[in-house]
C-alpha atoms as a PDB file:
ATOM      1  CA  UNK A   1     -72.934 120.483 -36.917  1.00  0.00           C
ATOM      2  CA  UNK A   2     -72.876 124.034 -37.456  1.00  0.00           C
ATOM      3  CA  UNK A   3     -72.248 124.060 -41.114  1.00  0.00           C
ATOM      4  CA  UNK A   4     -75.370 121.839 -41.335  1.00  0.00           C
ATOM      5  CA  UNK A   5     -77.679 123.686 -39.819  1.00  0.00           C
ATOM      6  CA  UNK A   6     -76.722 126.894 -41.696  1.00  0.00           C
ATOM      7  CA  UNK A   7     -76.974 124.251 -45.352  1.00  0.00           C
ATOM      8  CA  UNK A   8     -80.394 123.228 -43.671  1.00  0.00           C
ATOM      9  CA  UNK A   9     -81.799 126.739 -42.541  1.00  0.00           C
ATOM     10  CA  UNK A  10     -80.960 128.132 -46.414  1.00  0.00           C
ATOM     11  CA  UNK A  11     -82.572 125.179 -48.135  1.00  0.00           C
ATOM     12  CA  UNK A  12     -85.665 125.846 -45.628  1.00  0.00           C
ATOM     13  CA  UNK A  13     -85.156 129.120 -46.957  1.00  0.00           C
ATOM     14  CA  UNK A  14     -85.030 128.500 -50.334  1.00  0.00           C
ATOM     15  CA  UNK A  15     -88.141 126.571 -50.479  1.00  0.00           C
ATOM     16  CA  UNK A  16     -90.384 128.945 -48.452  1.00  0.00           C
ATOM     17  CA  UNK A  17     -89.009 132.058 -50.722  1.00  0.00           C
ATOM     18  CA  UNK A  18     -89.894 129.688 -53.967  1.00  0.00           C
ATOM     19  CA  UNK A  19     -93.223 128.960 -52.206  1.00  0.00           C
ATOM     20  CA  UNK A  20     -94.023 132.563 -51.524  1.00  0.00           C
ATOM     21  CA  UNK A  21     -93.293 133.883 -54.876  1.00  0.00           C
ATOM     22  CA  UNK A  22     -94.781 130.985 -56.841  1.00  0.00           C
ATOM     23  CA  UNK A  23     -98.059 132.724 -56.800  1.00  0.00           C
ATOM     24  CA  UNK A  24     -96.849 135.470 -58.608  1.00  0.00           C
ATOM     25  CA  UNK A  25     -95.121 133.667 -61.072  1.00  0.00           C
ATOM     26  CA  UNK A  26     -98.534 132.043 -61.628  1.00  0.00           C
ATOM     27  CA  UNK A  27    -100.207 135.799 -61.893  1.00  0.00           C
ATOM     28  CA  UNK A  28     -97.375 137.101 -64.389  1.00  0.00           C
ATOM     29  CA  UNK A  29     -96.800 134.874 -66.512  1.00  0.00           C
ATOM     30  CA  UNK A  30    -100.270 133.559 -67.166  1.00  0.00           C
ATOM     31  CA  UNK A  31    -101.241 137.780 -67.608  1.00  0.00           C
ATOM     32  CA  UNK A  32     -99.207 137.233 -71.027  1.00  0.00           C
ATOM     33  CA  UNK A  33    -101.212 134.062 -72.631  1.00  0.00           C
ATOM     34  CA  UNK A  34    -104.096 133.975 -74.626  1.00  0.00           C
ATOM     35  CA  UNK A  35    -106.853 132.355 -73.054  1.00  0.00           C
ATOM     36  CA  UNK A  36    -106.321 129.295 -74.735  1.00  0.00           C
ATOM     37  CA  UNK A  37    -102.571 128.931 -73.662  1.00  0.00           C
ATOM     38  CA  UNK A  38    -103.970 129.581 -70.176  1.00  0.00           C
ATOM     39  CA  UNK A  39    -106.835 126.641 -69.891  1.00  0.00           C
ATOM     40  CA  UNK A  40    -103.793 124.006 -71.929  1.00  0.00           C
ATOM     41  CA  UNK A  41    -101.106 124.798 -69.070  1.00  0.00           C
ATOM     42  CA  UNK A  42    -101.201 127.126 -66.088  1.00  0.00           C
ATOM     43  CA  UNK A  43     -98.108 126.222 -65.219  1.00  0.00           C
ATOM     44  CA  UNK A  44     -95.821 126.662 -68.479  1.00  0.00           C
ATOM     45  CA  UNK A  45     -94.268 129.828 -69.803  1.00  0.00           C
ATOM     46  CA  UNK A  46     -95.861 131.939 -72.197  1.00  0.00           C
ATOM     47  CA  UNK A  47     -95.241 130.868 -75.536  1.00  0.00           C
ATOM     48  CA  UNK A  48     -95.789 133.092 -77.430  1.00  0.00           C
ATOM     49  CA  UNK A  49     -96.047 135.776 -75.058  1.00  0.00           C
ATOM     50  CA  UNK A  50     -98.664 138.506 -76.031  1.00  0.00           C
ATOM     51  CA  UNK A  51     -98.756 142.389 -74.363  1.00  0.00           C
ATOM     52  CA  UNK A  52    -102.084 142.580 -76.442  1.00  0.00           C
ATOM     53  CA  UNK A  53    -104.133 141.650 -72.378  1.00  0.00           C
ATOM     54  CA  UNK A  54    -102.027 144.287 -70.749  1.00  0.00           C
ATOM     55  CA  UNK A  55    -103.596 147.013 -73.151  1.00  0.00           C
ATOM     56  CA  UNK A  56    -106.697 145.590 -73.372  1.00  0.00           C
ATOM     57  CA  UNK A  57    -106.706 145.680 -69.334  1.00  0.00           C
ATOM     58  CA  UNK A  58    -105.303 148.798 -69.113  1.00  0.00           C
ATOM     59  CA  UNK A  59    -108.379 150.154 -71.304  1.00  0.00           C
ATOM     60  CA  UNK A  60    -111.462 147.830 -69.783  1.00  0.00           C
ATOM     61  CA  UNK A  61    -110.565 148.784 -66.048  1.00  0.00           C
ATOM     62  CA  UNK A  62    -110.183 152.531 -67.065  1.00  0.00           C
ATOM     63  CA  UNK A  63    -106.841 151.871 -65.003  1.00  0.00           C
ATOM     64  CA  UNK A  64    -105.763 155.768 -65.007  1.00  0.00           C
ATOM     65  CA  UNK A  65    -109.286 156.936 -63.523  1.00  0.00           C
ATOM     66  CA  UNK A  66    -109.267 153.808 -60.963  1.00  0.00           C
ATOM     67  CA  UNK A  67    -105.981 153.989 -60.139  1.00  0.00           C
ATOM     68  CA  UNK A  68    -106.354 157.751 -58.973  1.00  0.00           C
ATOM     69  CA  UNK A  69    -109.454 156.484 -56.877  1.00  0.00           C
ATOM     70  CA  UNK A  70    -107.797 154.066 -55.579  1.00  0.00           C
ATOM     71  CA  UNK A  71    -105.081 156.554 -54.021  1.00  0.00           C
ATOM     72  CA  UNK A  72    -106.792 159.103 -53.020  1.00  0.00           C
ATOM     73  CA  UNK A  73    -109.222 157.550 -51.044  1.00  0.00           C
ATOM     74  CA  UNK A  74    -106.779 154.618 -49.433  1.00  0.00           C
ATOM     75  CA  UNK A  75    -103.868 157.641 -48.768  1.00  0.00           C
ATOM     76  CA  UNK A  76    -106.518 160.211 -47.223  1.00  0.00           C
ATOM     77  CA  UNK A  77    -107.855 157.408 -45.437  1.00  0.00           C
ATOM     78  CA  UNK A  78    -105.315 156.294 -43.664  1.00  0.00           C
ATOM     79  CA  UNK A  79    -104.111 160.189 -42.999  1.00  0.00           C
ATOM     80  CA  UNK A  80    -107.216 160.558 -41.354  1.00  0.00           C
ATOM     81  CA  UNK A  81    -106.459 157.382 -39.395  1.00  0.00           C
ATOM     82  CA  UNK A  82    -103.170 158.040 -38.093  1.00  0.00           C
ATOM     83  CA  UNK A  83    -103.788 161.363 -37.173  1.00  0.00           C
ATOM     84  CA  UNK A  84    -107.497 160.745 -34.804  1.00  0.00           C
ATOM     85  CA  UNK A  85    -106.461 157.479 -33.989  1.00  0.00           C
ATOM     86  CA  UNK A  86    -102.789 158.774 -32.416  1.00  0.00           C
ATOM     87  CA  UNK A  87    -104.206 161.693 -31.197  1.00  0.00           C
ATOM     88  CA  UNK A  88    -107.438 159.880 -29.121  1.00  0.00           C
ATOM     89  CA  UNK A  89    -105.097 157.429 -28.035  1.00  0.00           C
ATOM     90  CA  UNK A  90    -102.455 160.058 -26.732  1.00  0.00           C
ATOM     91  CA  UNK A  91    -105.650 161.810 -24.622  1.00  0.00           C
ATOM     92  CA  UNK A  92    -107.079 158.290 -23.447  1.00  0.00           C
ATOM     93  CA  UNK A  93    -103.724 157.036 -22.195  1.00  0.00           C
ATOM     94  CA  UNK A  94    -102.535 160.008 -20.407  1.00  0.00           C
ATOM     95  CA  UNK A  95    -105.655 160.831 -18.892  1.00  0.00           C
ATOM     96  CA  UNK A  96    -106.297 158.816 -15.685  1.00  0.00           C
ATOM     97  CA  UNK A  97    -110.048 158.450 -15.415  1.00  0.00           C
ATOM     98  CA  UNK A  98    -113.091 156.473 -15.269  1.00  0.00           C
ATOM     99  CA  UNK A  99    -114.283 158.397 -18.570  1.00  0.00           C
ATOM    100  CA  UNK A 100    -111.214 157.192 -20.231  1.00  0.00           C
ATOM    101  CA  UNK A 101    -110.782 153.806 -19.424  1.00  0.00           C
ATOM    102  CA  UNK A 102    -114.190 153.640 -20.331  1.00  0.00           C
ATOM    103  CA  UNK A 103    -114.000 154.866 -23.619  1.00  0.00           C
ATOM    104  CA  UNK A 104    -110.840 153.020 -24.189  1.00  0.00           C
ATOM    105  CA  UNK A 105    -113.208 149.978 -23.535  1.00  0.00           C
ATOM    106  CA  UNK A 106    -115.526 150.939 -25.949  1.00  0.00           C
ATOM    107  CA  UNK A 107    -113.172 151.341 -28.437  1.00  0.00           C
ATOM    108  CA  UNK A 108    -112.183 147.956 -28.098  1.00  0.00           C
ATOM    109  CA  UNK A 109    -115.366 146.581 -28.085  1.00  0.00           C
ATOM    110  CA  UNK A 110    -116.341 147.984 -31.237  1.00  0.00           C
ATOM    111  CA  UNK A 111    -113.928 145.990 -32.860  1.00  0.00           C
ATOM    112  CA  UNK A 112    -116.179 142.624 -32.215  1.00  0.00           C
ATOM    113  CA  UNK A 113    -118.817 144.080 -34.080  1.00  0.00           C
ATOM    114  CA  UNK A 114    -118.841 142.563 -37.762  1.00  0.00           C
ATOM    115  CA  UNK A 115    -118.733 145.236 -40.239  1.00  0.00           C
ATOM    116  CA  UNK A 116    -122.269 142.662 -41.899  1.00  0.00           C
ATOM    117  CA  UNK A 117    -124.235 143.696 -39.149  1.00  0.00           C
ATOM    118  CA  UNK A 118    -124.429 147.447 -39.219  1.00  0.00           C
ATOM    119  CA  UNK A 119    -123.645 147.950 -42.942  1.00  0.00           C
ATOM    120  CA  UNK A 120    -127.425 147.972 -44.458  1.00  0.00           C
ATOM    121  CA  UNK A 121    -128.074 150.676 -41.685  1.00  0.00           C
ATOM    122  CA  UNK A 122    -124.921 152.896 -42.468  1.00  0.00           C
ATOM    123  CA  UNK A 123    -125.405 152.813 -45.965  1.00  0.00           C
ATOM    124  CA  UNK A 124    -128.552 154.220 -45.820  1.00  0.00           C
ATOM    125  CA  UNK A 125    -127.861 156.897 -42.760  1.00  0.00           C
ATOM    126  CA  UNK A 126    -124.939 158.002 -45.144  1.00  0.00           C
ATOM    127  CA  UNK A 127    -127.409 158.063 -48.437  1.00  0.00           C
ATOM    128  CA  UNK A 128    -129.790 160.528 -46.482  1.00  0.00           C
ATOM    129  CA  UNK A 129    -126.931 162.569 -46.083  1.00  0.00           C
ATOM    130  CA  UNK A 130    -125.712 162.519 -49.484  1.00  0.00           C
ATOM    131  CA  UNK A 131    -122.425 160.888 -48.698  1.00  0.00           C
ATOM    132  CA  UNK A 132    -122.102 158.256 -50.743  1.00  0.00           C
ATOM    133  CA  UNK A 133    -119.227 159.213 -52.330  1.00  0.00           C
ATOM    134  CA  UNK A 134    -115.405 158.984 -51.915  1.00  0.00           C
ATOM    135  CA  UNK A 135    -115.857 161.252 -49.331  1.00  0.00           C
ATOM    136  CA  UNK A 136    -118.257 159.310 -47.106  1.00  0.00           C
ATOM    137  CA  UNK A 137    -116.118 156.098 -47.808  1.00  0.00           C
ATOM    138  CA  UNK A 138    -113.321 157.927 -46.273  1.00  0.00           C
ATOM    139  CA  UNK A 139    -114.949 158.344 -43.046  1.00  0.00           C
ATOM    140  CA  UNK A 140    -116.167 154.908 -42.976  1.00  0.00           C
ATOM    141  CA  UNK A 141    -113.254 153.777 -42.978  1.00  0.00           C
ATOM    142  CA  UNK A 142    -112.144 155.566 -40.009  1.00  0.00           C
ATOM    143  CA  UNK A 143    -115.002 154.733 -38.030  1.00  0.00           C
ATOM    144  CA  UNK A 144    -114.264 151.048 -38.583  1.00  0.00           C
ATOM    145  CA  UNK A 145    -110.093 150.894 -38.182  1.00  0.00           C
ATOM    146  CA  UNK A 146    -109.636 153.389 -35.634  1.00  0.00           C
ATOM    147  CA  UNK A 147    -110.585 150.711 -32.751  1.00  0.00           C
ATOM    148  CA  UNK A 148    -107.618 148.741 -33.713  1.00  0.00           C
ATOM    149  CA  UNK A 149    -105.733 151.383 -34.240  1.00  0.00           C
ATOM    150  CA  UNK A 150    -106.332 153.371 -31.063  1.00  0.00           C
ATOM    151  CA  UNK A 151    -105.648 149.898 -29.174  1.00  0.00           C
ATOM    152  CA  UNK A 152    -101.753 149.610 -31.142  1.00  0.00           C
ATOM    153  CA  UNK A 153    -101.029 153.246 -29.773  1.00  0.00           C
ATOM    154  CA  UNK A 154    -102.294 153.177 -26.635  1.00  0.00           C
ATOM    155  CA  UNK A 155    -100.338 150.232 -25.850  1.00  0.00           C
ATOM    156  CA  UNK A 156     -96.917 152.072 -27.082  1.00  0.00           C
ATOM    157  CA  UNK A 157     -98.431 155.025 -25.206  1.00  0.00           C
ATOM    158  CA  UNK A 158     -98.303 153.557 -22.387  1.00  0.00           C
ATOM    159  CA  UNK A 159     -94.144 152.897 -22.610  1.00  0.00           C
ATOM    160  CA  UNK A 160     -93.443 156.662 -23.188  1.00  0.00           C
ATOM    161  CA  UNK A 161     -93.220 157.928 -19.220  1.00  0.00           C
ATOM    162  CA  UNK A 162     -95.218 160.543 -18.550  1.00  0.00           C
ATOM    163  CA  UNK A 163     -92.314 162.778 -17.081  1.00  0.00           C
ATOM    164  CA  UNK A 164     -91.873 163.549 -20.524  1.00  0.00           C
ATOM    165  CA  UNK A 165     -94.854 165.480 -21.037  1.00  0.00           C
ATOM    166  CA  UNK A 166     -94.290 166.900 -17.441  1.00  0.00           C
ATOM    167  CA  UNK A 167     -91.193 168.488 -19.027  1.00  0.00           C
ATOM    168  CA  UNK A 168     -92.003 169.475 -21.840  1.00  0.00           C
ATOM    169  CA  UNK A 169     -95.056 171.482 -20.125  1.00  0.00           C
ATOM    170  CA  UNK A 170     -92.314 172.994 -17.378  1.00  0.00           C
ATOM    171  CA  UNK A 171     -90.637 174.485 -20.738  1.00  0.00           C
ATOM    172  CA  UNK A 172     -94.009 176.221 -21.368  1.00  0.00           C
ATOM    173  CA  UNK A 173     -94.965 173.553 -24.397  1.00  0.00           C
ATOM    174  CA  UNK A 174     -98.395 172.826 -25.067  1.00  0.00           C
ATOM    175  CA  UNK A 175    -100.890 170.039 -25.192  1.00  0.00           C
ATOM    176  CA  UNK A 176    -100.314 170.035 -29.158  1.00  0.00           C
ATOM    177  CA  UNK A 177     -96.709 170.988 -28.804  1.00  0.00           C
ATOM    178  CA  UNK A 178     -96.163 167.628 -26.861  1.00  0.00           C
ATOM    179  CA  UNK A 179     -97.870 165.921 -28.794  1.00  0.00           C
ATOM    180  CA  UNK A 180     -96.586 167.086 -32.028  1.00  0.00           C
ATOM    181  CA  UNK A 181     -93.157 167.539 -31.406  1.00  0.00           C
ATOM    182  CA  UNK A 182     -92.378 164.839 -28.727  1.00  0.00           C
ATOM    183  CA  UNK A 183     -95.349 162.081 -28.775  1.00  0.00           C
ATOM    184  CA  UNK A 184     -96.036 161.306 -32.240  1.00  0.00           C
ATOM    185  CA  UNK A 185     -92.140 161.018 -33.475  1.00  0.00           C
ATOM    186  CA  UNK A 186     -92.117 158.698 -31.000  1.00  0.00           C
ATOM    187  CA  UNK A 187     -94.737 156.697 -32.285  1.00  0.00           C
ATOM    188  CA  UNK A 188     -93.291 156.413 -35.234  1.00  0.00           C
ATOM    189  CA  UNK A 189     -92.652 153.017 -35.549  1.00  0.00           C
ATOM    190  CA  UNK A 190     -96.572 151.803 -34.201  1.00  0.00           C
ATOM    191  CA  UNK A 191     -97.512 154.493 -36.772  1.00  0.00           C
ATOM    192  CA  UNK A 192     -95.402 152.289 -40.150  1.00  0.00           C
ATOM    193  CA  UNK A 193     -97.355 149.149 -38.617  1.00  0.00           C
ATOM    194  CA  UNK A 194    -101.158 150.915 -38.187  1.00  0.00           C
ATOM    195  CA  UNK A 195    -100.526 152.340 -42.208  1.00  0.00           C
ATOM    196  CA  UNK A 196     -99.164 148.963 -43.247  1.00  0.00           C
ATOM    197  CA  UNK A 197    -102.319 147.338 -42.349  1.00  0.00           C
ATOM    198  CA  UNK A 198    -104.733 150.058 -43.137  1.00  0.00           C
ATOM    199  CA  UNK A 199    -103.086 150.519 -46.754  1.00  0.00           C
ATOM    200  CA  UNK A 200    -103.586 146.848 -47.322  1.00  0.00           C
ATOM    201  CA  UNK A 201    -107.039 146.615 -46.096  1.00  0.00           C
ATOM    202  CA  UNK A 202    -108.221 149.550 -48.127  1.00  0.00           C
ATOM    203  CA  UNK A 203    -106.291 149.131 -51.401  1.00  0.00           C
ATOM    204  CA  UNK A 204    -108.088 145.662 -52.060  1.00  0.00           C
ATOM    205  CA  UNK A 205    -111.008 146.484 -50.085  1.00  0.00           C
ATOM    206  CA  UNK A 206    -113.996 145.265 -52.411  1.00  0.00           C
ATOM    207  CA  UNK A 207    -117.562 145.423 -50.454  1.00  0.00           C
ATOM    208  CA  UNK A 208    -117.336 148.241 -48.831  1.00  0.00           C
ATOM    209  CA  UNK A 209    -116.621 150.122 -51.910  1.00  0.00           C
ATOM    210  CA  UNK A 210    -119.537 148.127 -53.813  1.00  0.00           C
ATOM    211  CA  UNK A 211    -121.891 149.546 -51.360  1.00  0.00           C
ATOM    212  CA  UNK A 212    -121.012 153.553 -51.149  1.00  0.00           C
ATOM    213  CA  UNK A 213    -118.988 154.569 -54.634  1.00  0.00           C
ATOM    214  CA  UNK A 214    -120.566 155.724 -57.836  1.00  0.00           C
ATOM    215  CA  UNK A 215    -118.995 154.254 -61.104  1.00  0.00           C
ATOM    216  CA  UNK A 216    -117.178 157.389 -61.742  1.00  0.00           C
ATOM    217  CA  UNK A 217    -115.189 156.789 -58.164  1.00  0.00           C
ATOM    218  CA  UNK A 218    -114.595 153.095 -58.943  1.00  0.00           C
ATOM    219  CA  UNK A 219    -111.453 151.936 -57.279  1.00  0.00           C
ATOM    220  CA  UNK A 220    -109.167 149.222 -58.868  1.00  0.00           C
ATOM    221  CA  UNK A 221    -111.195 146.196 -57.357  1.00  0.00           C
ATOM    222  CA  UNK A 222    -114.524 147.167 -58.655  1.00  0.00           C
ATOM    223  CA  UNK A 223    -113.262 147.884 -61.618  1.00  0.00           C
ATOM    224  CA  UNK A 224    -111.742 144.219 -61.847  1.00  0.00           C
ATOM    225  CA  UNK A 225    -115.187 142.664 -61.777  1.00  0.00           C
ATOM    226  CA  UNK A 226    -115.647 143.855 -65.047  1.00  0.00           C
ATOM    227  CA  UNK A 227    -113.722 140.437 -65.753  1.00  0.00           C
ATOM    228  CA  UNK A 228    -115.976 138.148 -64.694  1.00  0.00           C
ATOM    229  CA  UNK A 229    -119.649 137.964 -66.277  1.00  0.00           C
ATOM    230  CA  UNK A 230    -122.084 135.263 -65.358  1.00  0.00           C
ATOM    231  CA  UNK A 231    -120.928 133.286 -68.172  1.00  0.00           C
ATOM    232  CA  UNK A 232    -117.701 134.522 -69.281  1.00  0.00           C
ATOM    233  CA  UNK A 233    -114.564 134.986 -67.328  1.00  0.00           C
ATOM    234  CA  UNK A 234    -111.882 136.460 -68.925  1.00  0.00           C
ATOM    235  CA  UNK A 235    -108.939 135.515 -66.938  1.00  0.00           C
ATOM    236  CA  UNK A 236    -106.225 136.834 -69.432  1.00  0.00           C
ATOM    237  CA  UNK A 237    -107.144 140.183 -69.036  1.00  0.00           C
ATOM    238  CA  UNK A 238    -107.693 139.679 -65.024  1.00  0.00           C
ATOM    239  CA  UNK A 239    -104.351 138.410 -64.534  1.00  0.00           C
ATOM    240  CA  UNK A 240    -102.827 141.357 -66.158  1.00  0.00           C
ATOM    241  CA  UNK A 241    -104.908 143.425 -64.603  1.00  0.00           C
ATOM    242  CA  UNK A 242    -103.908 142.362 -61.110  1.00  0.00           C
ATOM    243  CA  UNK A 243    -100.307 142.827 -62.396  1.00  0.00           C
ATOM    244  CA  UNK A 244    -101.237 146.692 -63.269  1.00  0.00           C
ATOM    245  CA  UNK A 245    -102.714 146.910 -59.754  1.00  0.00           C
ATOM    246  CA  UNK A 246     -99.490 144.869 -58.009  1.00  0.00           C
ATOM    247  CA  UNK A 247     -96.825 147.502 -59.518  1.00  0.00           C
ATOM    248  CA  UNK A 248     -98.270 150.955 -57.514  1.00  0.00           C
ATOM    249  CA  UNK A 249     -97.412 148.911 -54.405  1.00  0.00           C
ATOM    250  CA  UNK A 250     -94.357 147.571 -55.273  1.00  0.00           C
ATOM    251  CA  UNK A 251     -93.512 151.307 -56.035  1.00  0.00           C
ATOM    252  CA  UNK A 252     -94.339 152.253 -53.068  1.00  0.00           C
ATOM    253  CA  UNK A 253     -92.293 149.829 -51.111  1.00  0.00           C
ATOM    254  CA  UNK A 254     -89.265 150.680 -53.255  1.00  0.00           C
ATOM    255  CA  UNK A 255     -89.601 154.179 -52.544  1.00  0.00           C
ATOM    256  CA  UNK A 256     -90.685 154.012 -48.828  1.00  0.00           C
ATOM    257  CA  UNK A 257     -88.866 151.004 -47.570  1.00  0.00           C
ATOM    258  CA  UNK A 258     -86.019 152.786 -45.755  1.00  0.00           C
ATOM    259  CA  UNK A 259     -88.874 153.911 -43.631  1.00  0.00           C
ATOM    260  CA  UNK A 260     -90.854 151.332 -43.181  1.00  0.00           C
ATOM    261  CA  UNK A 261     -87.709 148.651 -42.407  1.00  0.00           C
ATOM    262  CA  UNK A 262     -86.249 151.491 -39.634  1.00  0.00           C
ATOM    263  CA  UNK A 263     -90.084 151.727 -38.260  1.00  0.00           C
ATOM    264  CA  UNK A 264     -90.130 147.841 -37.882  1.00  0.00           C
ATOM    265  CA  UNK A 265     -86.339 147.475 -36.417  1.00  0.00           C
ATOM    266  CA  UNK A 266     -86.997 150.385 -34.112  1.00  0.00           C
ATOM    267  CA  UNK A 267     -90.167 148.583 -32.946  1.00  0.00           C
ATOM    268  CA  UNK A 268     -88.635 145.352 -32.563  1.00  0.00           C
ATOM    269  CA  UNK A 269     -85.821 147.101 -30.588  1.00  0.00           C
ATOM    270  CA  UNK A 270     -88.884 148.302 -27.890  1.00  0.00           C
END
């Protein structure tokens, strides 16, 4: 019965892993046909394969200039994320008052608010001040995720006893001692799950972006819309465009998954 279960849990296995990656399959190997190889099969290999959209791509989107965009404003972002969100959270949670829970409430509140409804009126309060730039962008972002964010670590905060802090303060550390040195290690693992989701939102973030960048500061999505004119789409150079904008992730991941897989176990473990 045993041996059964294990054949049926790897063949369940097997078919969501060929599910999940199918998509990309479909993305890859269509980024190497000709347009006309893509409209007679989707589904078929290449044949022949061409690297002719890749450099093509490569050239339209301007993918050096976009690609620096791109990580510059999603990794400052999400610095400037981690860093007020942790630290707000850290004050909130430890101090007991009306003021505070209040605020906390607010914070939380502000995520019901659809981004649709205030954006007309913060484009143009951040156009008066001449921020509608990368800069600018930056903030907005921060404005806009810290609510969740805030919420993820004050709910971790709210695990770590105080008598830590009480401790630490007997030892003659201060506020941003504790904090530093004690709290956010600590949060470490809340901290690889608020930049997961941040980096995800903001690398294929698209209207937000639209609304606030000059074309100099156009990140990878923007640029992609290049693609598609109101008569012409030209999905062979799309697709291997999102291929070009799939690899700085992947990198990424191979480089910071010891990290992010301890931050997740360690998580899971609390």
């Amino acid at each position: 019965m045993k041996i059964k279960s294990k054949k049926m849990m790897g063949i369940l296995g097997l078919i969501i892993g060929i599910l999940w990656l199918f998509p990309f399959y479909m993305i890859v190997a269509n980024s190497f046909k000709t347009p006309k190889g893509i409209f007679a099969s989707v589904l078929a290999l290449p044949a022949p394969a061409t690297g002719e959209n890749y450099a093509n791509s490569f050239k339209a989107l301007n993918f050096i200039g976009s690609l620096t965009n791109s990580l510059i404003i999603t990794i400052c972002s999400v610095l400037l994320i981690i860093l007020c969100s942790s630290m707000a959270a850290y004050a909130l949670q430890r101090n007991k008052s009306k003021l505070s829970s209040g605020l906390l409430l607010l914070f939380i509140s502000a995520m019901l608010i659809p981004f649709q409804s205030v954006m007309i009126p913060m484009t143009a309060n951040f156009g008066s001040a001449h921020m509608l730039n990368m800069y600018g962008l930056m903030f907005m972002y921060l404005g806009f995720d810290c609510s969740l964010s805030i919420f993820l670590y004050q709910g971790t905060l709210s695990s770590i006893p105080i008598a830590m802090d009480e401790a630490a303060e007997m030892e003659g550390a201060s506020r941003w001692q504790i904090y530093y040195k004690i709290i956010l290690p600590m949060l470490s693992p809340m901290t690889v799950t608020v930049a997961i989701l941040n980096i995800i939102a903001i690398w294929n973030d698209y209207l937000l972006p639209s609304l606030v960048l000059p074309q100099i500061q156009y990140t990878i999505p923007l640029q992609m819309f290049n693609f598609f004119g109101e008569y012409t789409k030209q999905w062979h150079l799309a697709l291997a465009g999102i291929t070009l904008s799939i690899i700085p992730v992947i990198i990424f991941y191979l480089f910071a998954q010891k990290w992010i897989i301890k931050g997740v176990t360690d998580g899971a473990v609390k």
